[in-house]
PDB file of N, CA and C in Angstrom:
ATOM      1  N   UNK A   1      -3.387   9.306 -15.496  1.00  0.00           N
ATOM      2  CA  UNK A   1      -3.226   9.086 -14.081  1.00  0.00           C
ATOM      3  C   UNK A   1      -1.857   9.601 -13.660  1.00  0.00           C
ATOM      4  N   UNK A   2      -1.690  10.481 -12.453  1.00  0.00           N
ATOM      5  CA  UNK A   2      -0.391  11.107 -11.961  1.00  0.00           C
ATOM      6  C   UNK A   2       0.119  10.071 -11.199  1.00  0.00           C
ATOM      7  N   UNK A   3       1.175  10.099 -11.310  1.00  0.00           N
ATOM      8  CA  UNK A   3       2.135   8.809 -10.329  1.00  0.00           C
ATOM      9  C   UNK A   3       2.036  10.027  -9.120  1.00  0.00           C
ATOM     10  N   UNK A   4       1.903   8.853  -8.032  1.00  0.00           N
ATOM     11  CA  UNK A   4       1.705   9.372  -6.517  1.00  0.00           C
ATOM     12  C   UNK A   4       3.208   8.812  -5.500  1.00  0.00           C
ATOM     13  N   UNK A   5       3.835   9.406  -4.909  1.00  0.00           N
ATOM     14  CA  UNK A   5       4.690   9.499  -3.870  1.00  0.00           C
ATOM     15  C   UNK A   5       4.313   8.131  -2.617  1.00  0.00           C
ATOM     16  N   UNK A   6       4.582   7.008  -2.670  1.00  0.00           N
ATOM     17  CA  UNK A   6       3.680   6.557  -1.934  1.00  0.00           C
ATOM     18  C   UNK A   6       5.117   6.305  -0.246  1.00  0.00           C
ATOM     19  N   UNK A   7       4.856   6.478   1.142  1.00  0.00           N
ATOM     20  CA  UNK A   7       5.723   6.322   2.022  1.00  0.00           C
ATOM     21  C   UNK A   7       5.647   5.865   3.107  1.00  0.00           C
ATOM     22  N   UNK A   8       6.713   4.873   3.332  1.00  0.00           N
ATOM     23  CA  UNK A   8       5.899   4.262   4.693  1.00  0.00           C
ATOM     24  C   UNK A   8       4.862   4.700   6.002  1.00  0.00           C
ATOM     25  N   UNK A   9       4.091   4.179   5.951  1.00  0.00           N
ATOM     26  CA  UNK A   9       2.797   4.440   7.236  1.00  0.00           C
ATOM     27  C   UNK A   9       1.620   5.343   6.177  1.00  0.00           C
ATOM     28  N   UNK A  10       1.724   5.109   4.767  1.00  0.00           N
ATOM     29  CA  UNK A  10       0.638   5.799   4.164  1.00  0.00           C
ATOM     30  C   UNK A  10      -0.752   4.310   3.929  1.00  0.00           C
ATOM     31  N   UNK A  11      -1.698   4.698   3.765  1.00  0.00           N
ATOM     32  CA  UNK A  11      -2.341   4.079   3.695  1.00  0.00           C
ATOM     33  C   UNK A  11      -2.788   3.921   2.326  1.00  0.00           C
ATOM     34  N   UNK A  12      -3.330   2.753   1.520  1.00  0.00           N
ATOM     35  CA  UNK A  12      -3.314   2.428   0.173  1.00  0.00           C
ATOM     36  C   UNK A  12      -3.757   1.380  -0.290  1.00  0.00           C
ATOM     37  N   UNK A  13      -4.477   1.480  -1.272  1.00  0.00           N
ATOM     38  CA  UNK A  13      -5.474   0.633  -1.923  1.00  0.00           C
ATOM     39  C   UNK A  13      -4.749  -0.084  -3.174  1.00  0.00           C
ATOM     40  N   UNK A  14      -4.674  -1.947  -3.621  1.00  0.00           N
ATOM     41  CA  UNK A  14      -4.195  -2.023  -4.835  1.00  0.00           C
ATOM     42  C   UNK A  14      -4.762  -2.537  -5.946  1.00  0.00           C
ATOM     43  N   UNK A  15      -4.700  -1.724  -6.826  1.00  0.00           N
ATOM     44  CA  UNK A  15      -5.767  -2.018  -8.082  1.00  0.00           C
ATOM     45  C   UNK A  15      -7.154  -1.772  -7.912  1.00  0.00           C
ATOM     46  N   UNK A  16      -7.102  -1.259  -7.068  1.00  0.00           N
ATOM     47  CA  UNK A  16      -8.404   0.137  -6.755  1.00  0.00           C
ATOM     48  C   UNK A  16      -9.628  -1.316  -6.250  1.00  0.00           C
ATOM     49  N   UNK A  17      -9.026  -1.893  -4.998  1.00  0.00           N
ATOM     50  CA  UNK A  17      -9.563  -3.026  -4.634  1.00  0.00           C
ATOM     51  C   UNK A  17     -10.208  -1.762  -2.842  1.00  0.00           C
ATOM     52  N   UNK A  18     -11.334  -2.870  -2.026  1.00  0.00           N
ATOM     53  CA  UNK A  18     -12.088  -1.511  -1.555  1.00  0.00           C
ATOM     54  C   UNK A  18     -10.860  -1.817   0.200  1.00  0.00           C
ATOM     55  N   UNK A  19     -10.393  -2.886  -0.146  1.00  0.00           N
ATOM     56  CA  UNK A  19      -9.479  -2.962   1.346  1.00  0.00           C
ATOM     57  C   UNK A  19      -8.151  -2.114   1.341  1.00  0.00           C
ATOM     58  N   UNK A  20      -8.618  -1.495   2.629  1.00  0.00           N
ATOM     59  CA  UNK A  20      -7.474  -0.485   2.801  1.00  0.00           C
ATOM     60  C   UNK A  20      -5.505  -1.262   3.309  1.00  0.00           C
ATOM     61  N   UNK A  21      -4.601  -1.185   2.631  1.00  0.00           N
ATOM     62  CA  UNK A  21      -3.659  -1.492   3.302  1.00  0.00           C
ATOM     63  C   UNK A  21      -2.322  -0.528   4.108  1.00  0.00           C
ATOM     64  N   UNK A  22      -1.488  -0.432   5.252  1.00  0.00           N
ATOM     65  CA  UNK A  22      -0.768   0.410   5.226  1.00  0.00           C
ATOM     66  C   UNK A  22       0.186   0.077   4.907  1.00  0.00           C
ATOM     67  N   UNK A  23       1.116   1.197   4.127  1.00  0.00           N
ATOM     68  CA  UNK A  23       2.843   0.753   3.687  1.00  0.00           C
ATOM     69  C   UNK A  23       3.336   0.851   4.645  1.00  0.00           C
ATOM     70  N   UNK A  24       4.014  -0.889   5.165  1.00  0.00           N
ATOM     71  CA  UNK A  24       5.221  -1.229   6.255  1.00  0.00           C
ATOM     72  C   UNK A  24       6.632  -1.568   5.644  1.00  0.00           C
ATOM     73  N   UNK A  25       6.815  -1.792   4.463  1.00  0.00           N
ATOM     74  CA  UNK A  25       8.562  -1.053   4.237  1.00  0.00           C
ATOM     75  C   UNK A  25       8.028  -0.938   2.656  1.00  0.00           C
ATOM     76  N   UNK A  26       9.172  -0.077   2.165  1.00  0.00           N
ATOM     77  CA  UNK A  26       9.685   0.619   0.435  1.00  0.00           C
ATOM     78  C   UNK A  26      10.457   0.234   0.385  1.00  0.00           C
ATOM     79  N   UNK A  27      11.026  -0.507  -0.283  1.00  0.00           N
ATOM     80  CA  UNK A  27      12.408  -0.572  -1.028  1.00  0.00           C
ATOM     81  C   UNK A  27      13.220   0.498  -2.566  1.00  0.00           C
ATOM     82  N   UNK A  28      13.153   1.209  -2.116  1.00  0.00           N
ATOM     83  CA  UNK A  28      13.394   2.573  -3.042  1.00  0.00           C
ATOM     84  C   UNK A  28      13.997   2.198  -4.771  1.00  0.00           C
ATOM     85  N   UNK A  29      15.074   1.310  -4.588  1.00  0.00           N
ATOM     86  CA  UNK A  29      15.694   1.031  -5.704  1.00  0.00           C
ATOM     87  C   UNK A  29      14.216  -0.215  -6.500  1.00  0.00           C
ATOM     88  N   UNK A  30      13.951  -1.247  -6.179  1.00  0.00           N
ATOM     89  CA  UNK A  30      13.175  -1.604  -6.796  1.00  0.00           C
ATOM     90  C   UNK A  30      11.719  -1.394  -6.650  1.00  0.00           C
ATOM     91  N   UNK A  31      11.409  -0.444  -5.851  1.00  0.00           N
ATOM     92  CA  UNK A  31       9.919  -0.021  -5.692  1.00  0.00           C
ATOM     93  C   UNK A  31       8.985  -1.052  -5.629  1.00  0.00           C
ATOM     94  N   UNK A  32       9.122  -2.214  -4.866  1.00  0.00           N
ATOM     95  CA  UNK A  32       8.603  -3.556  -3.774  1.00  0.00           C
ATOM     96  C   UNK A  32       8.008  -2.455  -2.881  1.00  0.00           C
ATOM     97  N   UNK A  33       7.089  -2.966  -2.161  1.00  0.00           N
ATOM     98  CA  UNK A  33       6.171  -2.514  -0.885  1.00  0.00           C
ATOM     99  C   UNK A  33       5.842  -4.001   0.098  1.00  0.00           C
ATOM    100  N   UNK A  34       5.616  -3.648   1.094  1.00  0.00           N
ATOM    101  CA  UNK A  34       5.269  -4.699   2.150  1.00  0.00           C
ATOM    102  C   UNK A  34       3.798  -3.814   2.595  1.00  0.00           C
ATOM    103  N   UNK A  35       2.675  -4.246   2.400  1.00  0.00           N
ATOM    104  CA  UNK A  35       1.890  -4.007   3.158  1.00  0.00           C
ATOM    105  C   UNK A  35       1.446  -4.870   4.207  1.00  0.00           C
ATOM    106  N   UNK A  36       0.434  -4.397   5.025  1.00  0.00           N
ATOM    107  CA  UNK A  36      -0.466  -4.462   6.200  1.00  0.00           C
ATOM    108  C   UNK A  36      -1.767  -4.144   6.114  1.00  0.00           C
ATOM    109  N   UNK A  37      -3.016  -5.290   6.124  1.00  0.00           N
ATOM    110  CA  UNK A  37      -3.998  -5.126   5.776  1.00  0.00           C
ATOM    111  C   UNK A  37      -4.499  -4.641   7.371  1.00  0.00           C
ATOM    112  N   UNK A  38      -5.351  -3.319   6.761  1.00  0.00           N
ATOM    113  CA  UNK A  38      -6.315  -2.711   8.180  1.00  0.00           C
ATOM    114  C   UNK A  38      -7.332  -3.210   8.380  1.00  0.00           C
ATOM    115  N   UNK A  39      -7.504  -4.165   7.461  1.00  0.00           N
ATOM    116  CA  UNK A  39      -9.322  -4.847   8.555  1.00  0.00           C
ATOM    117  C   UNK A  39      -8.853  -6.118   8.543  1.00  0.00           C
ATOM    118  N   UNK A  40      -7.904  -6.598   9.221  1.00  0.00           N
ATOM    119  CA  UNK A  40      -8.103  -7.870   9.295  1.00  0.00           C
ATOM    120  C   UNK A  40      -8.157  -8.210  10.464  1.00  0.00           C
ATOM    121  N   UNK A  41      -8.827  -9.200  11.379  1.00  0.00           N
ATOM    122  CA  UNK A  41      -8.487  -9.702  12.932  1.00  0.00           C
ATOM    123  C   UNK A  41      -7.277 -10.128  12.939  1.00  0.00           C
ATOM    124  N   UNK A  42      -6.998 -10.879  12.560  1.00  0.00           N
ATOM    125  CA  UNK A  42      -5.267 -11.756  12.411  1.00  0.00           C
ATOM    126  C   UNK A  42      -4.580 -10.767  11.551  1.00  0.00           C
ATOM    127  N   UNK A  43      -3.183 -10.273  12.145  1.00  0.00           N
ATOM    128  CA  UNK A  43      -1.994  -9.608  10.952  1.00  0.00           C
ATOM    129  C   UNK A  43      -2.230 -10.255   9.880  1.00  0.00           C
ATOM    130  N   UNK A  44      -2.449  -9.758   8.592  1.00  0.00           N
ATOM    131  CA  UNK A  44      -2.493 -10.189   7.130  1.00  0.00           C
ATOM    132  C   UNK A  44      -0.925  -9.304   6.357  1.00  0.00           C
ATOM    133  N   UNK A  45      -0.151  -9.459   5.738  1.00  0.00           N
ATOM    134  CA  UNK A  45       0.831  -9.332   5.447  1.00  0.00           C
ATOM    135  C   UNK A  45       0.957  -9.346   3.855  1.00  0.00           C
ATOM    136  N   UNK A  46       1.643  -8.731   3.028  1.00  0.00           N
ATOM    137  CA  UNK A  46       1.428  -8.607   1.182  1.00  0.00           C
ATOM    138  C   UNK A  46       3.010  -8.347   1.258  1.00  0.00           C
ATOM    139  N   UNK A  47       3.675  -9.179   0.955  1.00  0.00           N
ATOM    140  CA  UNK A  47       4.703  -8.576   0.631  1.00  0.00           C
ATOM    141  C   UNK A  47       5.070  -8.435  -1.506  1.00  0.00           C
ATOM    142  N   UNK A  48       5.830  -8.083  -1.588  1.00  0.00           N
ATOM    143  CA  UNK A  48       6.455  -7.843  -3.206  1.00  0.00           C
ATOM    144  C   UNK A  48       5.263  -7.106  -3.980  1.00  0.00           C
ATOM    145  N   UNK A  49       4.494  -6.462  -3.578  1.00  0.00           N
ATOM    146  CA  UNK A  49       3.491  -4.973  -4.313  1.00  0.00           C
ATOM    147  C   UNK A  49       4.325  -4.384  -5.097  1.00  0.00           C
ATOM    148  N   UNK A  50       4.387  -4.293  -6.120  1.00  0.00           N
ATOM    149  CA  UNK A  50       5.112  -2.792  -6.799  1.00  0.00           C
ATOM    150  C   UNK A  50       4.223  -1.713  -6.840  1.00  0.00           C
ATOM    151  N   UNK A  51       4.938  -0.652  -6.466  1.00  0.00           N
ATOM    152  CA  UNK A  51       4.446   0.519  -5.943  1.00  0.00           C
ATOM    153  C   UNK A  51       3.634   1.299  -7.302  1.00  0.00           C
ATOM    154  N   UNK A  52       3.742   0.879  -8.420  1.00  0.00           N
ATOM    155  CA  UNK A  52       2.622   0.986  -9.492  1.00  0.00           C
ATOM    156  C   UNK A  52       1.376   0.947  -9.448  1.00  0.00           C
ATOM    157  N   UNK A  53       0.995  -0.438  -8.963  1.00  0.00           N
ATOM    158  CA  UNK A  53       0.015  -1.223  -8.203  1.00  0.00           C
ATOM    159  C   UNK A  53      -0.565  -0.481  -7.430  1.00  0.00           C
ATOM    160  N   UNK A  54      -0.391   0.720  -6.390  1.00  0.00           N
ATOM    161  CA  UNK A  54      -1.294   1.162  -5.578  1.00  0.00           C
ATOM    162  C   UNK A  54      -1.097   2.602  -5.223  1.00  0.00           C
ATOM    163  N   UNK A  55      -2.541   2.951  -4.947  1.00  0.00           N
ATOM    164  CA  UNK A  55      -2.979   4.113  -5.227  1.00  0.00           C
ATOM    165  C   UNK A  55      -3.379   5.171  -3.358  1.00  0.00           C
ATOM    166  N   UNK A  56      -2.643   5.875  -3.425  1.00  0.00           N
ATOM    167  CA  UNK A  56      -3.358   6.408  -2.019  1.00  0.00           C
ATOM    168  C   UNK A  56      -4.723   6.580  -1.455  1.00  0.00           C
ATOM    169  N   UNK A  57      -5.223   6.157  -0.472  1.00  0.00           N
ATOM    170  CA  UNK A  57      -6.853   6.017  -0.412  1.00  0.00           C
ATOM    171  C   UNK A  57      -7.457   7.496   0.134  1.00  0.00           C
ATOM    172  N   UNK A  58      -8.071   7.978  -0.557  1.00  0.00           N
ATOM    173  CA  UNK A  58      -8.956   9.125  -0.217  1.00  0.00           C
ATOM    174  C   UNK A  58      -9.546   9.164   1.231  1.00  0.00           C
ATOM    175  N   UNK A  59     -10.134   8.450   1.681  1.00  0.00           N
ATOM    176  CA  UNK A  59     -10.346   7.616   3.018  1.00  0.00           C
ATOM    177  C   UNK A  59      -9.733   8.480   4.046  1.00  0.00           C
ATOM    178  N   UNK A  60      -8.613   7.738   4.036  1.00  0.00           N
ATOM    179  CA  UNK A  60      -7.222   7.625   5.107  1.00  0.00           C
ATOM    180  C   UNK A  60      -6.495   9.085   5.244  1.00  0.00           C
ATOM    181  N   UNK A  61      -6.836   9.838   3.973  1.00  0.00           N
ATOM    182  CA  UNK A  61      -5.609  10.904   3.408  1.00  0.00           C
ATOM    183  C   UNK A  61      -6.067  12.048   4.252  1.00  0.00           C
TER     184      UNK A  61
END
């Protein structure tokens, strides 16, 4: 598997789960993510993802 570039406002799947989330901050030095789940009615929020964890969605791209 190629490590992927992942950057805020990309959209991304974690652990190849089928809900899409978008990256709302990177923290560069420890590679933390904050996502934003796209199907939710109510803001749903993920914070502390390591950017390992998720994969760019074919979908979205």
């Amino acid at each position: 598997m190629m490590l992927q570039e992942i950057h805020v406002g990309d959209v991304v799947r974690v652990d190849d789960e089928t809900r899409p989330y978008r990256v709302e901050e990177r923290d560069p030095r420890t590679g933390m993510l904050v996502l934003e789940s796209l199907h939710s009615i109510n803001r749903v929020v993920w914070s502390g993802v390591h950017e390992f964890r998720v994969t760019k969605s074919v979908v979205f791209s």
